[in-house]
Structures are given as structure tokens and as C-alpha cells.
PDB file of N, CA and C in Angstrom:
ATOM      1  N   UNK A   1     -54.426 -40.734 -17.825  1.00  0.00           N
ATOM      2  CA  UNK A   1     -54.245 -41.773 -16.839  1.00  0.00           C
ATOM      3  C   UNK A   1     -55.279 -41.578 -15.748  1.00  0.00           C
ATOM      4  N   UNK A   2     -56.098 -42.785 -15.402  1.00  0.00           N
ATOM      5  CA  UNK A   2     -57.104 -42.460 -14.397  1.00  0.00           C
ATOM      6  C   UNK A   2     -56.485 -43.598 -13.352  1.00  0.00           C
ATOM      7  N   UNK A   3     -56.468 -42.908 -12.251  1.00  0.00           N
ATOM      8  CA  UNK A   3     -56.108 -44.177 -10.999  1.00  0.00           C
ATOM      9  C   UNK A   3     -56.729 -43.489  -9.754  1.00  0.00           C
ATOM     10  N   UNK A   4     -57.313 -45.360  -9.733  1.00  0.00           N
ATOM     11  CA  UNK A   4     -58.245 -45.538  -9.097  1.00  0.00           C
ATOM     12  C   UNK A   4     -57.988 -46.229  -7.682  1.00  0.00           C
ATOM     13  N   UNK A   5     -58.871 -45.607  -6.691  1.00  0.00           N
ATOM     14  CA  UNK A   5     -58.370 -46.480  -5.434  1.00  0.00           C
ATOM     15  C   UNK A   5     -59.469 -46.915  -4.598  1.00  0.00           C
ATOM     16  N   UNK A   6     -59.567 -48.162  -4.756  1.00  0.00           N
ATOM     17  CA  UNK A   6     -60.576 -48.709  -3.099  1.00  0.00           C
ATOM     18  C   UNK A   6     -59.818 -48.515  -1.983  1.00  0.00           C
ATOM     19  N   UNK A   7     -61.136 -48.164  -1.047  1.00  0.00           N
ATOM     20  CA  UNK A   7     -60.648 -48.124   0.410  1.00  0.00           C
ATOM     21  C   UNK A   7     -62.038 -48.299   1.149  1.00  0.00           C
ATOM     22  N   UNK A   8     -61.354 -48.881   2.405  1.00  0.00           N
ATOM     23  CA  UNK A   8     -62.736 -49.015   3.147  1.00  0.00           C
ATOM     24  C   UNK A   8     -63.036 -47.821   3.840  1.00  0.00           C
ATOM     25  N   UNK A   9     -64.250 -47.759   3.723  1.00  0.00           N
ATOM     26  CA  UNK A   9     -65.125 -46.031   4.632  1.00  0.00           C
ATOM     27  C   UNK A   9     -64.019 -45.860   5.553  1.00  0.00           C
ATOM     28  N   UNK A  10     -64.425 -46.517   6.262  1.00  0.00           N
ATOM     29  CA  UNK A  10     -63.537 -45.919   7.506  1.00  0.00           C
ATOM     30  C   UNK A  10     -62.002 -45.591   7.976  1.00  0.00           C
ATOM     31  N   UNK A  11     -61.598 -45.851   6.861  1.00  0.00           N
ATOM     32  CA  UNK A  11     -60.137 -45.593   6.540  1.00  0.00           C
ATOM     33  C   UNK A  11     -60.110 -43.719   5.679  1.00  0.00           C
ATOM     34  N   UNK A  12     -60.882 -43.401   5.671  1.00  0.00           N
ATOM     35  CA  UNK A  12     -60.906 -42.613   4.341  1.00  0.00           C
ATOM     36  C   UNK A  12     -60.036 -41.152   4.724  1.00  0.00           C
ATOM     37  N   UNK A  13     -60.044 -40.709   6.401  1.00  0.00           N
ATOM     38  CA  UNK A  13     -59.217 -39.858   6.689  1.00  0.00           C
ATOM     39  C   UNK A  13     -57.745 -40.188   6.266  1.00  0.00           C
ATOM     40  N   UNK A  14     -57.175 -41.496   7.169  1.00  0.00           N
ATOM     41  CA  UNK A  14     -55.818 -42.226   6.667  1.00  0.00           C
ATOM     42  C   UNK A  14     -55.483 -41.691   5.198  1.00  0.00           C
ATOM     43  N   UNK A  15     -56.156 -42.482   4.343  1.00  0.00           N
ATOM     44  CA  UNK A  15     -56.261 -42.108   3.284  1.00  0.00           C
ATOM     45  C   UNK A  15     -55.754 -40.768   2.312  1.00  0.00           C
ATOM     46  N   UNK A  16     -56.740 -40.271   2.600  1.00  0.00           N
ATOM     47  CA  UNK A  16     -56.681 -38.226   2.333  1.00  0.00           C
ATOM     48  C   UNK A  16     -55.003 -37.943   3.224  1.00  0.00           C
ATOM     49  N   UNK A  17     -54.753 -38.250   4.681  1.00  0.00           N
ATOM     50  CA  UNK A  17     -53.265 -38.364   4.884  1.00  0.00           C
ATOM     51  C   UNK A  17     -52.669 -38.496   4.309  1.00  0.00           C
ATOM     52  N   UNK A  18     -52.242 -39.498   3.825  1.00  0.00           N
ATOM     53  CA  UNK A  18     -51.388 -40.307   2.600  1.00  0.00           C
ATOM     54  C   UNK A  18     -51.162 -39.752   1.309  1.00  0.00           C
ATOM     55  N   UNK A  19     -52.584 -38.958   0.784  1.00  0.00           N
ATOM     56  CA  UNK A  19     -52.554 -38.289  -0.558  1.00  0.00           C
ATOM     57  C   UNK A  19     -51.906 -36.696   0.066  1.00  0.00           C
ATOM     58  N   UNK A  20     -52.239 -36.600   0.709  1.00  0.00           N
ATOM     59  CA  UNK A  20     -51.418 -34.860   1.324  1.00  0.00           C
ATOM     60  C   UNK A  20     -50.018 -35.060   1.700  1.00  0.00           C
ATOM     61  N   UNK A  21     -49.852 -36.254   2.590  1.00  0.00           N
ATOM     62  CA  UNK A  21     -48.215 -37.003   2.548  1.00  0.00           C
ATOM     63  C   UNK A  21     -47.276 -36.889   1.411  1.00  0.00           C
ATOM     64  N   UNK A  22     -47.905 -37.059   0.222  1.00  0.00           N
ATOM     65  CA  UNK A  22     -47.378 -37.545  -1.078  1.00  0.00           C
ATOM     66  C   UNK A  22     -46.276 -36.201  -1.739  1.00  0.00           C
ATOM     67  N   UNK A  23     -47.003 -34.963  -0.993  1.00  0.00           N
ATOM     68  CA  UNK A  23     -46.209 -33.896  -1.830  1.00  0.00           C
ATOM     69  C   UNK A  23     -46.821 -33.531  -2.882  1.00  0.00           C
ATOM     70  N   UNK A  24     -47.351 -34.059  -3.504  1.00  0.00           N
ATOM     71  CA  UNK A  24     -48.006 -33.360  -4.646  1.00  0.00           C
ATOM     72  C   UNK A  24     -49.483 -32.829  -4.660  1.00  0.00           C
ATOM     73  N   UNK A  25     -50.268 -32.115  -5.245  1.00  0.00           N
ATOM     74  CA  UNK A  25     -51.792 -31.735  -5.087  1.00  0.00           C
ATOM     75  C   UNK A  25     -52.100 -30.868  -6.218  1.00  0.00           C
ATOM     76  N   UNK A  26     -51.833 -31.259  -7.452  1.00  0.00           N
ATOM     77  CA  UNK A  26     -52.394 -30.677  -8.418  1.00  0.00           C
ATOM     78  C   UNK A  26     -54.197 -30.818  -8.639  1.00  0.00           C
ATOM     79  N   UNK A  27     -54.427 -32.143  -8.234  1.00  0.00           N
ATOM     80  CA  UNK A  27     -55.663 -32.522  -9.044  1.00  0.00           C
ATOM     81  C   UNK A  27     -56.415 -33.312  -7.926  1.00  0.00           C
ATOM     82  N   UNK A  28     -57.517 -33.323  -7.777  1.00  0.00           N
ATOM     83  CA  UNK A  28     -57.790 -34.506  -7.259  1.00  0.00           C
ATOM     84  C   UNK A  28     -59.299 -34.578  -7.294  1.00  0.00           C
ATOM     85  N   UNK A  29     -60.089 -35.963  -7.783  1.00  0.00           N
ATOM     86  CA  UNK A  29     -61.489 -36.128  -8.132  1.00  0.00           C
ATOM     87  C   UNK A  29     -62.435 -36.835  -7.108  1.00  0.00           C
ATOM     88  N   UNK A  30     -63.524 -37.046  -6.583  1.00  0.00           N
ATOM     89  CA  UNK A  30     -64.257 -38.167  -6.147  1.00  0.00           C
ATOM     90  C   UNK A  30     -65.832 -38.015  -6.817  1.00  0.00           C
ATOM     91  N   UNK A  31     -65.789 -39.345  -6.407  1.00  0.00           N
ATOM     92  CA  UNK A  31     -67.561 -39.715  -6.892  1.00  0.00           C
ATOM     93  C   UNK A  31     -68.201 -40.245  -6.116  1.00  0.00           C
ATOM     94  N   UNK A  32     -68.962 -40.064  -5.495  1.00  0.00           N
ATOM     95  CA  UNK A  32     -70.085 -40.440  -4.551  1.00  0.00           C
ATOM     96  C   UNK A  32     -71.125 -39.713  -4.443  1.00  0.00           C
ATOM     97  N   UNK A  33     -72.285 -40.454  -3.721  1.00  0.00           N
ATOM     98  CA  UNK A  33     -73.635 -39.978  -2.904  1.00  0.00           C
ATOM     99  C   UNK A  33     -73.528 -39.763  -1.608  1.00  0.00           C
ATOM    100  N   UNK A  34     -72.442 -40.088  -1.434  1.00  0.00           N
ATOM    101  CA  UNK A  34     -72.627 -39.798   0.518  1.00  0.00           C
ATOM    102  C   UNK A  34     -71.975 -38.667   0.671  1.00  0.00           C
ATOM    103  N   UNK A  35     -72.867 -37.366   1.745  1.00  0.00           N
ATOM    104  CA  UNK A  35     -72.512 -36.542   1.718  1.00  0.00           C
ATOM    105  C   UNK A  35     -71.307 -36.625   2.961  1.00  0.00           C
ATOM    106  N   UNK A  36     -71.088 -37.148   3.122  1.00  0.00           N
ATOM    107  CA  UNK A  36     -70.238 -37.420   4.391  1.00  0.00           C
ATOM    108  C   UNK A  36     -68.556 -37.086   3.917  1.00  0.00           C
ATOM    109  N   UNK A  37     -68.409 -37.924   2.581  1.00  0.00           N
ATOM    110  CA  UNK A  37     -67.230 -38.557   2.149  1.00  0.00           C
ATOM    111  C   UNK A  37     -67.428 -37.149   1.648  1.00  0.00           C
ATOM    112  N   UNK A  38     -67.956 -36.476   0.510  1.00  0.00           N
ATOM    113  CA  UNK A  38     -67.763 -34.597   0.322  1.00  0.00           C
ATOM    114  C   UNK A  38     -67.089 -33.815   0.976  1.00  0.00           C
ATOM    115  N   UNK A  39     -67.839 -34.145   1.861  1.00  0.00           N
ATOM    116  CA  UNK A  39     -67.319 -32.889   3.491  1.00  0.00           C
ATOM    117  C   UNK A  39     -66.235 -33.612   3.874  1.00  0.00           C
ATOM    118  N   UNK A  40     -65.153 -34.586   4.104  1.00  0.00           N
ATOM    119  CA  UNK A  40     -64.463 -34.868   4.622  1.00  0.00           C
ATOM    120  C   UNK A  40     -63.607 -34.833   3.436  1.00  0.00           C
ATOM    121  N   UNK A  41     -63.491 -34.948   2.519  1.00  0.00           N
ATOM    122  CA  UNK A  41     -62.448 -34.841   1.288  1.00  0.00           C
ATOM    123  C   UNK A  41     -62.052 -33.420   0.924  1.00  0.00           C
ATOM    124  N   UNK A  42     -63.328 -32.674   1.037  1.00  0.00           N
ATOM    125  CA  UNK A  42     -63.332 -30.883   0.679  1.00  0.00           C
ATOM    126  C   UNK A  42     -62.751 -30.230   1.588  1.00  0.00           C
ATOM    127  N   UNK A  43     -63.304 -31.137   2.777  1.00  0.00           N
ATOM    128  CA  UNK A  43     -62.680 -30.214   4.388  1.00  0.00           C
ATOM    129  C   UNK A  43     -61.349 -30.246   4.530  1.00  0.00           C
ATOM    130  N   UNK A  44     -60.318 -31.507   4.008  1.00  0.00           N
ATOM    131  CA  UNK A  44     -59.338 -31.473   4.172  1.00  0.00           C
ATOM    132  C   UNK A  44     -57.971 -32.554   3.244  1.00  0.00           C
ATOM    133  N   UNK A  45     -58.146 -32.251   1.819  1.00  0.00           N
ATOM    134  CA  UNK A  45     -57.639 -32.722   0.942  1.00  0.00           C
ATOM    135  C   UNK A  45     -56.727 -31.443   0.663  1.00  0.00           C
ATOM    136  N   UNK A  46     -55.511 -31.234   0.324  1.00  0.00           N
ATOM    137  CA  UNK A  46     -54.707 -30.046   0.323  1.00  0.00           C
ATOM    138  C   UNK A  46     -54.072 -30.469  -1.441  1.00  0.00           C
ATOM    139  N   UNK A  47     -55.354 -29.962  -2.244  1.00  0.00           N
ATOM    140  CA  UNK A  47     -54.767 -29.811  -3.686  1.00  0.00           C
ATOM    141  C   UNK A  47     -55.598 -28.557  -4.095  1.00  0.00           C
ATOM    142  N   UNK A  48     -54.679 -28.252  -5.478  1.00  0.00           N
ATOM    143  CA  UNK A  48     -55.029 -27.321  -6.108  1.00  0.00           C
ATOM    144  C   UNK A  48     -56.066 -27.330  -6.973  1.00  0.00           C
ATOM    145  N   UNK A  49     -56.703 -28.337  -7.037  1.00  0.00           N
ATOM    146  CA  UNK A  49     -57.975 -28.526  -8.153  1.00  0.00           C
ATOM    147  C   UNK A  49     -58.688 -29.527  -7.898  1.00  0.00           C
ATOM    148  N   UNK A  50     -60.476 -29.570  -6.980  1.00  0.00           N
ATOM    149  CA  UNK A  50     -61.093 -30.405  -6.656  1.00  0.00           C
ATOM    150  C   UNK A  50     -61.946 -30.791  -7.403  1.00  0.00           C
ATOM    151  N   UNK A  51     -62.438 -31.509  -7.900  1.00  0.00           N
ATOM    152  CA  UNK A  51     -63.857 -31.935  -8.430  1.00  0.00           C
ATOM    153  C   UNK A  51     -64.405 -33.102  -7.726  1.00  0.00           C
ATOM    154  N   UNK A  52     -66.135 -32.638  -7.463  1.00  0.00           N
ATOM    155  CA  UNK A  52     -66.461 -33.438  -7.303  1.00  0.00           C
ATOM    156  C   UNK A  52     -67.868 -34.252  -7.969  1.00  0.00           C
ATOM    157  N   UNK A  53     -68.072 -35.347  -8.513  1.00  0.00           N
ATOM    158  CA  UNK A  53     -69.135 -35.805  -9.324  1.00  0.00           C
ATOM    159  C   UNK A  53     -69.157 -35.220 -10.808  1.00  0.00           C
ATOM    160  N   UNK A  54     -67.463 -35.071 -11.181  1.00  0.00           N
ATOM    161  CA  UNK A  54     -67.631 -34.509 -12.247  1.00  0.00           C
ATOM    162  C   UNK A  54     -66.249 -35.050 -12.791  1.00  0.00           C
ATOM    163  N   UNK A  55     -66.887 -34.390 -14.377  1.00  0.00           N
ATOM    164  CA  UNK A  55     -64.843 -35.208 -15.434  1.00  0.00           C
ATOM    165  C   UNK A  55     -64.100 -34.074 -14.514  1.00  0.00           C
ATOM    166  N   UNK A  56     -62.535 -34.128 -14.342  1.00  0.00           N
ATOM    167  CA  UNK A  56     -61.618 -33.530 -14.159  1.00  0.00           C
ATOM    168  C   UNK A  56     -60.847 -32.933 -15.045  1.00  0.00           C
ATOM    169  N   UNK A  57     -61.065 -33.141 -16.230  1.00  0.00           N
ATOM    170  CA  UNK A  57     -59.927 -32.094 -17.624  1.00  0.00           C
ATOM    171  C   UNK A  57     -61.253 -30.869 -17.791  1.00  0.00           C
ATOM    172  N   UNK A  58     -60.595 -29.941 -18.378  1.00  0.00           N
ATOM    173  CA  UNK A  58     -61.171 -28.952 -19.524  1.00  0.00           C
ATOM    174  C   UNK A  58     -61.783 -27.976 -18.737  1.00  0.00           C
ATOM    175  N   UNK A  59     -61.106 -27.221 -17.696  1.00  0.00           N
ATOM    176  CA  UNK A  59     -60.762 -26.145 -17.017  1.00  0.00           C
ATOM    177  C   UNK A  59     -61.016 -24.860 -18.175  1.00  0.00           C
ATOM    178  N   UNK A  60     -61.691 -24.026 -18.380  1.00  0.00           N
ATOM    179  CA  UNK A  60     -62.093 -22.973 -19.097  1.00  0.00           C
ATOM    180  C   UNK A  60     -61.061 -21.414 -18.596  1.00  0.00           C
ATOM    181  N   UNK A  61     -60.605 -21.332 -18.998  1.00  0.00           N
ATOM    182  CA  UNK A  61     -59.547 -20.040 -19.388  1.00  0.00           C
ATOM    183  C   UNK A  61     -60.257 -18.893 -18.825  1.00  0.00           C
ATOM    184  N   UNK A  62     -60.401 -18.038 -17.749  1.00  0.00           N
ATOM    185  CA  UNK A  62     -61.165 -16.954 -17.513  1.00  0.00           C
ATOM    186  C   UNK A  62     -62.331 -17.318 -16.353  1.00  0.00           C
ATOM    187  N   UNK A  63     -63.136 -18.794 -16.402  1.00  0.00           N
ATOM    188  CA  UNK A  63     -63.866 -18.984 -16.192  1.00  0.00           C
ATOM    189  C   UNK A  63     -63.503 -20.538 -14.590  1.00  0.00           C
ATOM    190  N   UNK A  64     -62.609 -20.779 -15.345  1.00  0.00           N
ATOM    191  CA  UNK A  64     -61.968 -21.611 -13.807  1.00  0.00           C
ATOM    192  C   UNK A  64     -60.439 -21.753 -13.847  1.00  0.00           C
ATOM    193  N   UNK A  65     -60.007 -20.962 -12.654  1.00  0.00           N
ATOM    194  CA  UNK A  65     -58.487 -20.311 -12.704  1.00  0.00           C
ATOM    195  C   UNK A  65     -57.844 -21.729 -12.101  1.00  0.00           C
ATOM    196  N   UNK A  66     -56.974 -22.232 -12.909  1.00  0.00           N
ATOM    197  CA  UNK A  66     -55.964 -23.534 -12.297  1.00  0.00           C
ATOM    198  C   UNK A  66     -54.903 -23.231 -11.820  1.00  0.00           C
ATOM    199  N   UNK A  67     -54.811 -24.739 -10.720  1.00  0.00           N
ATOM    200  CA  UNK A  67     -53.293 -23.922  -9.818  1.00  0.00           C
ATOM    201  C   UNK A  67     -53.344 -25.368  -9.176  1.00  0.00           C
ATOM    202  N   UNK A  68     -51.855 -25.101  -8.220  1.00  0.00           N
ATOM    203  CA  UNK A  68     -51.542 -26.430  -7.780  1.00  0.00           C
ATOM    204  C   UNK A  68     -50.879 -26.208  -6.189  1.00  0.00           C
ATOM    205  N   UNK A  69     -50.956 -27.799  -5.519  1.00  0.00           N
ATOM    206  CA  UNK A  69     -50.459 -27.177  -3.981  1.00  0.00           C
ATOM    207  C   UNK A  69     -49.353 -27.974  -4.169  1.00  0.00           C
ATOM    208  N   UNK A  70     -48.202 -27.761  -3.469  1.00  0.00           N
ATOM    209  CA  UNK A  70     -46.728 -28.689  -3.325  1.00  0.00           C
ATOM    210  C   UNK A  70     -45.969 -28.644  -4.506  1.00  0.00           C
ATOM    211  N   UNK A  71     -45.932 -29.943  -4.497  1.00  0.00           N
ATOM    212  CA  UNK A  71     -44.847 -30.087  -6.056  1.00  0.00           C
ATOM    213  C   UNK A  71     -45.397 -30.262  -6.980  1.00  0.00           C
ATOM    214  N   UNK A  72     -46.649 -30.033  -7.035  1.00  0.00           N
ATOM    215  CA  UNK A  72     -47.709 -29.863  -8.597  1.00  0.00           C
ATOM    216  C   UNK A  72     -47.925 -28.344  -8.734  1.00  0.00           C
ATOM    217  N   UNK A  73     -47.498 -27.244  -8.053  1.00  0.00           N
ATOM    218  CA  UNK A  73     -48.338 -26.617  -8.974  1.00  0.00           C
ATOM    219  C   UNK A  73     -47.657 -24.956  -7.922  1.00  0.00           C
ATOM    220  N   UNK A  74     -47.737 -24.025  -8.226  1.00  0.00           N
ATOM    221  CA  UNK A  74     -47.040 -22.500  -7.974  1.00  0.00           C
ATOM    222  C   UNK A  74     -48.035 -22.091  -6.707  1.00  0.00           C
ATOM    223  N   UNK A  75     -49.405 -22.321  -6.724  1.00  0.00           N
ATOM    224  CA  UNK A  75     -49.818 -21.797  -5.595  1.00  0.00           C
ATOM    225  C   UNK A  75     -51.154 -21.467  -5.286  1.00  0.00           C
ATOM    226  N   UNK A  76     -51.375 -20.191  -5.537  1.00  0.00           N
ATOM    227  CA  UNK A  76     -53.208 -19.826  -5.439  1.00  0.00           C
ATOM    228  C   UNK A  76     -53.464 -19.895  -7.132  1.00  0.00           C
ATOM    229  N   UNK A  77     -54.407 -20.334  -7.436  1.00  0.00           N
ATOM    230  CA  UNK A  77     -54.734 -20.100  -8.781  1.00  0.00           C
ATOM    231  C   UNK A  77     -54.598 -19.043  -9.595  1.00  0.00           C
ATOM    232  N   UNK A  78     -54.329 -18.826 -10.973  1.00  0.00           N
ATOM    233  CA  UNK A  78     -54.000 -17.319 -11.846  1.00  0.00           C
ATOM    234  C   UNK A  78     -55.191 -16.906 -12.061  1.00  0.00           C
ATOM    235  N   UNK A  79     -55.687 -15.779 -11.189  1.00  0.00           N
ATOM    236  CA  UNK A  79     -57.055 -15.350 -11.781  1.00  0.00           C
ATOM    237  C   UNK A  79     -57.909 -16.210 -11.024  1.00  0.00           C
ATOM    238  N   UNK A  80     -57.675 -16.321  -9.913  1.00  0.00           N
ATOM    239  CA  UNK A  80     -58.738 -16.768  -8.830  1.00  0.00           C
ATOM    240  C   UNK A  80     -58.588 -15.520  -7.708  1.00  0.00           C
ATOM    241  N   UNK A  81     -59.855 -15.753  -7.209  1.00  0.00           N
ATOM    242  CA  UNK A  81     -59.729 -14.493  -5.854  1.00  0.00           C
ATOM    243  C   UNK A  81     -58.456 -14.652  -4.677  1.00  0.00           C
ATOM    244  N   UNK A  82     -57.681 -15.441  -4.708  1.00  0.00           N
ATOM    245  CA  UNK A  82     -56.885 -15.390  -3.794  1.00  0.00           C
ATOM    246  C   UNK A  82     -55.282 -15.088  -4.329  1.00  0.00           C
ATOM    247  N   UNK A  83     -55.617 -15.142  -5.465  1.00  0.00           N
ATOM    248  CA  UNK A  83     -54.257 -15.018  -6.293  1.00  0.00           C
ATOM    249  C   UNK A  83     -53.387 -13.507  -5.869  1.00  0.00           C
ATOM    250  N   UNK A  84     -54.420 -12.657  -5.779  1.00  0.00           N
ATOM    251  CA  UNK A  84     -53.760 -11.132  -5.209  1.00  0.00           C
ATOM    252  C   UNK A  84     -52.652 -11.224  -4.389  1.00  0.00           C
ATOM    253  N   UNK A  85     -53.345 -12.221  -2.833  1.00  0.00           N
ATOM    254  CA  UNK A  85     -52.075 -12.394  -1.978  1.00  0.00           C
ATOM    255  C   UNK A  85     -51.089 -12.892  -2.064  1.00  0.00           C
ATOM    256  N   UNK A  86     -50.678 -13.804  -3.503  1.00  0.00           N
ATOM    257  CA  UNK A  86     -49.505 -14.138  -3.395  1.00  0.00           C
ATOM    258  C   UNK A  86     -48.561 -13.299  -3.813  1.00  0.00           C
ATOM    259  N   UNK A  87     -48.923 -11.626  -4.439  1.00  0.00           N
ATOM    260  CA  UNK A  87     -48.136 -10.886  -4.832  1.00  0.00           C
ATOM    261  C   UNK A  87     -47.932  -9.880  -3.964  1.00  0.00           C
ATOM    262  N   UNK A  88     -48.338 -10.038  -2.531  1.00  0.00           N
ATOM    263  CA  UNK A  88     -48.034  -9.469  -1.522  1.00  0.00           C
ATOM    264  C   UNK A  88     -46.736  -9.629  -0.345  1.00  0.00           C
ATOM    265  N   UNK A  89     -46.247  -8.753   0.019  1.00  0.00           N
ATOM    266  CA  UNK A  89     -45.239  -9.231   0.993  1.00  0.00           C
ATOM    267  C   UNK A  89     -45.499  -8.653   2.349  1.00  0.00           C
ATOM    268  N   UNK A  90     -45.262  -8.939   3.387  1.00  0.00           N
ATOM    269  CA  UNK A  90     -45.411  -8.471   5.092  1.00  0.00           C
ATOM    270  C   UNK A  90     -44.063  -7.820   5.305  1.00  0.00           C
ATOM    271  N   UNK A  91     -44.023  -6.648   5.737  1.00  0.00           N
ATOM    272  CA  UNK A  91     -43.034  -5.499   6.504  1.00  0.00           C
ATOM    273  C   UNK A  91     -43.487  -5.463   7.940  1.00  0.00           C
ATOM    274  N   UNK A  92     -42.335  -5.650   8.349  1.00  0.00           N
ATOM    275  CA  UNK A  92     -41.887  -5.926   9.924  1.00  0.00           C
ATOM    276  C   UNK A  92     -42.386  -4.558  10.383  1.00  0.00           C
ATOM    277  N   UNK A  93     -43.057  -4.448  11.267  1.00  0.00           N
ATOM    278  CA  UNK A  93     -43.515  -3.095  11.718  1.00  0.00           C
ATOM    279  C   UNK A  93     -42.816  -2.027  12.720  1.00  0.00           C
ATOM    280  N   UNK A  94     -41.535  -2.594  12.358  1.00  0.00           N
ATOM    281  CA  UNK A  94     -40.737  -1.651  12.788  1.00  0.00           C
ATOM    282  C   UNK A  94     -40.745  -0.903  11.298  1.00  0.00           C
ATOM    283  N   UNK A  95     -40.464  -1.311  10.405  1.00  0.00           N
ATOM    284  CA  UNK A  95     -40.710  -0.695   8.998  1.00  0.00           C
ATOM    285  C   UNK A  95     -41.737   0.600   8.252  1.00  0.00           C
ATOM    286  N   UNK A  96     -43.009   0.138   9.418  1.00  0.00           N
ATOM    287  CA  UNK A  96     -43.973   1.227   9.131  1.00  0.00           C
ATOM    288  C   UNK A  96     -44.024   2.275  10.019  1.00  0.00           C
ATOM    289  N   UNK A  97     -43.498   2.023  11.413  1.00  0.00           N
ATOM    290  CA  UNK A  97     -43.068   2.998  12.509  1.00  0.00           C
ATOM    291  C   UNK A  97     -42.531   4.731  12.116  1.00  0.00           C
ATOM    292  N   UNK A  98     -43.272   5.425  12.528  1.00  0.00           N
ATOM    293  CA  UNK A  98     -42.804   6.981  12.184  1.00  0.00           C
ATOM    294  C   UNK A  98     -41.768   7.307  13.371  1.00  0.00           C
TER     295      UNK A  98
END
């Protein structure tokens, strides 16, 4: 399923709102030349899998770790560099106190 959305430029923050509103952030694609719309989609789109100027399936096993934000998806990617911290927990430092 590909869905597609016009919007006018200048709406495009609103927009990215609305898709972070939604609860879900497994996936999310764009296509353009303007570097503008890049940096403002990358800077602050809250999903687990960006592409940009490119297909979106066929994620390589080892080679690009998938993961999801909200109700798409568990968290930092499996086998991405950030994945460590989610198997971490914080102790109240009264805890480490001698």
C-alpha cells in the first residue's frame, strides 16, 4: 500500500504534526530536491524507519537494523547502535551510596 499526500510547502511542519499525532511511526518515506523539506522531515518526524529518495521495503538483516516509534514498533532498532540502552535500567543513587 503506497499513500500518498499533497500538501502545500508551507504547511509541511502542520503536517509532520499530524503524522507524529497519529501514534504510530514505523515507516516513513519522502521524495524531493529541496533540501529544505530533508532537514525539516529528518529534524523532526518521530518514526522508526526514514528513507529518503529511496524504495522503502527490503531492509537487509545485519546491515540495516529495523524498529519502530509508538504503536508501530518496540523501540531503538535490533542491532542498531542505540539498541544497548534499551537494555539498561537507572538506580536511584541512593542505591549506589556506600
Amino acid at each position: 500500500v503506497l499513500h500518498v499526500v499533497r500538501y502545500n510547502r508551507n504547511q509541511l511542519p502542520e503536517l509532520i504534526e499530524q503524522i507524529n499525532a497519529s501514534g504510530y511511526g514505523l515507516t516513513l518515506g519522502v521524495h524531493t530536491r529541496i533540501d529544505e523539506t530533508i532537514a525539516q522531515v529528518t529534524g523532526s518526524a518521530h518514526v522508526g524507519n526514514l528513507y529518503v529518495n529511496r524504495n522503502m521495503v527490503g531492509a537487509v538483516v545485519g546491515v540495516q537494523p529495523f524498529g519502530g516509534e509508538g504503536l508501530s514498533g518496540t523501540g531503538p532498532k535490533a542491532g542498531g547502535p542505540l539498541y544497548l540502552y534499551r537494555l539498561l535500567a537507572n538506580r536511584p543513587e541512593s542505591a549506589l551510596a556506600v
